[in-house]
Protein backbone atom coordinates (compact mmCIF):
# COMPACT_ATOMS: atom_id res chain seq x y z
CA UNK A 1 121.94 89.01 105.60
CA UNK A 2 120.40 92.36 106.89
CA UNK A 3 116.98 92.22 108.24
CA UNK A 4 115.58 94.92 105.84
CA UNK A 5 117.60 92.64 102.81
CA UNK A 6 116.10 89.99 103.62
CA UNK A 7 112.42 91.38 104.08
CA UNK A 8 113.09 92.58 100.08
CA UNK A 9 114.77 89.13 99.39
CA UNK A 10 111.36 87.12 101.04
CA UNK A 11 109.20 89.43 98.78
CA UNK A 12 110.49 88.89 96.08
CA UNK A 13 110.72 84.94 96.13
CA UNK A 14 107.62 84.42 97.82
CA UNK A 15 105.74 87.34 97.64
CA UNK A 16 101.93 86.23 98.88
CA UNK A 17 103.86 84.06 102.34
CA UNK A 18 102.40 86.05 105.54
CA UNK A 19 105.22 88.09 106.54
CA UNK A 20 103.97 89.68 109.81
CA UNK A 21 100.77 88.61 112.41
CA UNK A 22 98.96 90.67 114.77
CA UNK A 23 96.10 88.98 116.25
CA UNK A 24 93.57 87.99 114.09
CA UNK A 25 95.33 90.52 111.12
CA UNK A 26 98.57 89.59 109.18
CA UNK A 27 100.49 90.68 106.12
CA UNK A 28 102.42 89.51 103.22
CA UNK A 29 106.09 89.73 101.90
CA UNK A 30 104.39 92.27 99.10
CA UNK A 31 102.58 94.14 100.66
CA UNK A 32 105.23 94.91 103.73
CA UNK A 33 107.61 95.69 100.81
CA UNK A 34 105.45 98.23 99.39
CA UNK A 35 104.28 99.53 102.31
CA UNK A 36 107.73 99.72 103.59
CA UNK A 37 108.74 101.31 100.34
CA UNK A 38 105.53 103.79 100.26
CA UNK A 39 106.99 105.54 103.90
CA UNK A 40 110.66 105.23 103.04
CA UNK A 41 109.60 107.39 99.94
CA UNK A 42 107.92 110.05 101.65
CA UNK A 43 110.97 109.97 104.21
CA UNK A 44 114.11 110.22 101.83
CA UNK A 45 114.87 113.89 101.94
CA UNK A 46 115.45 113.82 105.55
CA UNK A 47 118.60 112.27 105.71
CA UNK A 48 119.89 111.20 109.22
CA UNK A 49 116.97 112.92 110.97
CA UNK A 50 115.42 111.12 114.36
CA UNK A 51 112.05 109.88 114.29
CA UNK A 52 110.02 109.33 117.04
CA UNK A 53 107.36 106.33 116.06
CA UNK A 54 104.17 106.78 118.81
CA UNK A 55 102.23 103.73 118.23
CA UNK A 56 101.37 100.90 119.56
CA UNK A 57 103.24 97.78 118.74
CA UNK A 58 102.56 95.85 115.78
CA UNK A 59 102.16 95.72 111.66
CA UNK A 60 101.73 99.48 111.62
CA UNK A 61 104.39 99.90 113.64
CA UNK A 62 106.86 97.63 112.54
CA UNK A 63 106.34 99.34 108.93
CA UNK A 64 107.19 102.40 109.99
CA UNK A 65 110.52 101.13 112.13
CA UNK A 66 111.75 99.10 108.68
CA UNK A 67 111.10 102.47 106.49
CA UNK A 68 112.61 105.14 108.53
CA UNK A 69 115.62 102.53 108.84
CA UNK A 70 115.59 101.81 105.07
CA UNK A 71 115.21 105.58 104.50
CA UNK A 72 118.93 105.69 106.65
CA UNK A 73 116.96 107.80 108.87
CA UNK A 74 117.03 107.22 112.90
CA UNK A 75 114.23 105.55 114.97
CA UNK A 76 113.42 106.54 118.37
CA UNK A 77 110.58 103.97 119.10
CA UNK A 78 107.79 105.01 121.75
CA UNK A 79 105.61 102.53 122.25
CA UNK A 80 102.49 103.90 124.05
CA UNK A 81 102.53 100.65 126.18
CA UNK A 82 105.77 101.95 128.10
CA UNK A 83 104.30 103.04 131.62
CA UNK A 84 103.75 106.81 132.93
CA UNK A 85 104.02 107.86 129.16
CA UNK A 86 103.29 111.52 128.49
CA UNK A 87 103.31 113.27 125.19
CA UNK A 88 103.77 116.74 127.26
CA UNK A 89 107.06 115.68 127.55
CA UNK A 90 107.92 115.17 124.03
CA UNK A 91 108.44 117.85 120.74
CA UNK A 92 107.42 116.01 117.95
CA UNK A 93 106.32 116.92 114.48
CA UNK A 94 103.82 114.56 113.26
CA UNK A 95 104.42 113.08 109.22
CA UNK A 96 101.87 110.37 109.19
C-alpha cells in the first residue's frame, strides 16, 4: 500500500492514534488527514508544478511533502538544516 493510502486508510480506522511526533508535539491520523487535505486543496490547480518546501523538518513539514504529493504535484524539499544554505540562490514564490 502507498504511503499517502495508507495515511487515509490509518485515519480512517483509528482516527485519534498519534500519527506523527516532534519533540514534545505530535499529531493524529485526523488531523494529518485534514491537514493534508486542507494544502492539497489549495494546491490542485497546479498540476505537475515543482514545489520547493523551506522548512525545517518535522509535522509542518511532513504535511506539506504528503499534500503537494497527494495534489500529484512535485516536491523539491529544502530543509533549512542542509549546510551553506542560501535563499539568494533560489526563485521561489511563496503559497503558505
Amino acid at each position: 500500500m502507498e504511503t499517502d493510502a495508507h495515511i487515509t486508510e490509518r485515519a480512517r480506522k483509528t482516527p485519534q492514534n498519534i500519527a506523527l511526533e516532534e519533540g514534545k508535539n505530535s499529531i493524529s491520523c485526523s488531523c494529518l488527514e485534514n491537514g493534508i487535505n486542507a494544502i492539497a486543496s489549495y494546491l490542485k490547480d497546479f498540476k505537475h508544478c515543482r514545489f520547493a518546501i523551506l522548512a525545517e523538518s518535522g509535522i509542518q513539514y511532513a504535511k506539506l511533502l504528503l499534500a503537494i504529493y497527494r495534489s500529484e504535484n512535485i516536491s523539491v524539499p529544502l530543509p533549512i538544516e542542509f549546510p551553506r544554505f542560501s535563499l539568494g540562490q533560489l526563485s521561489v514564490k511563496v503559497l503558505l
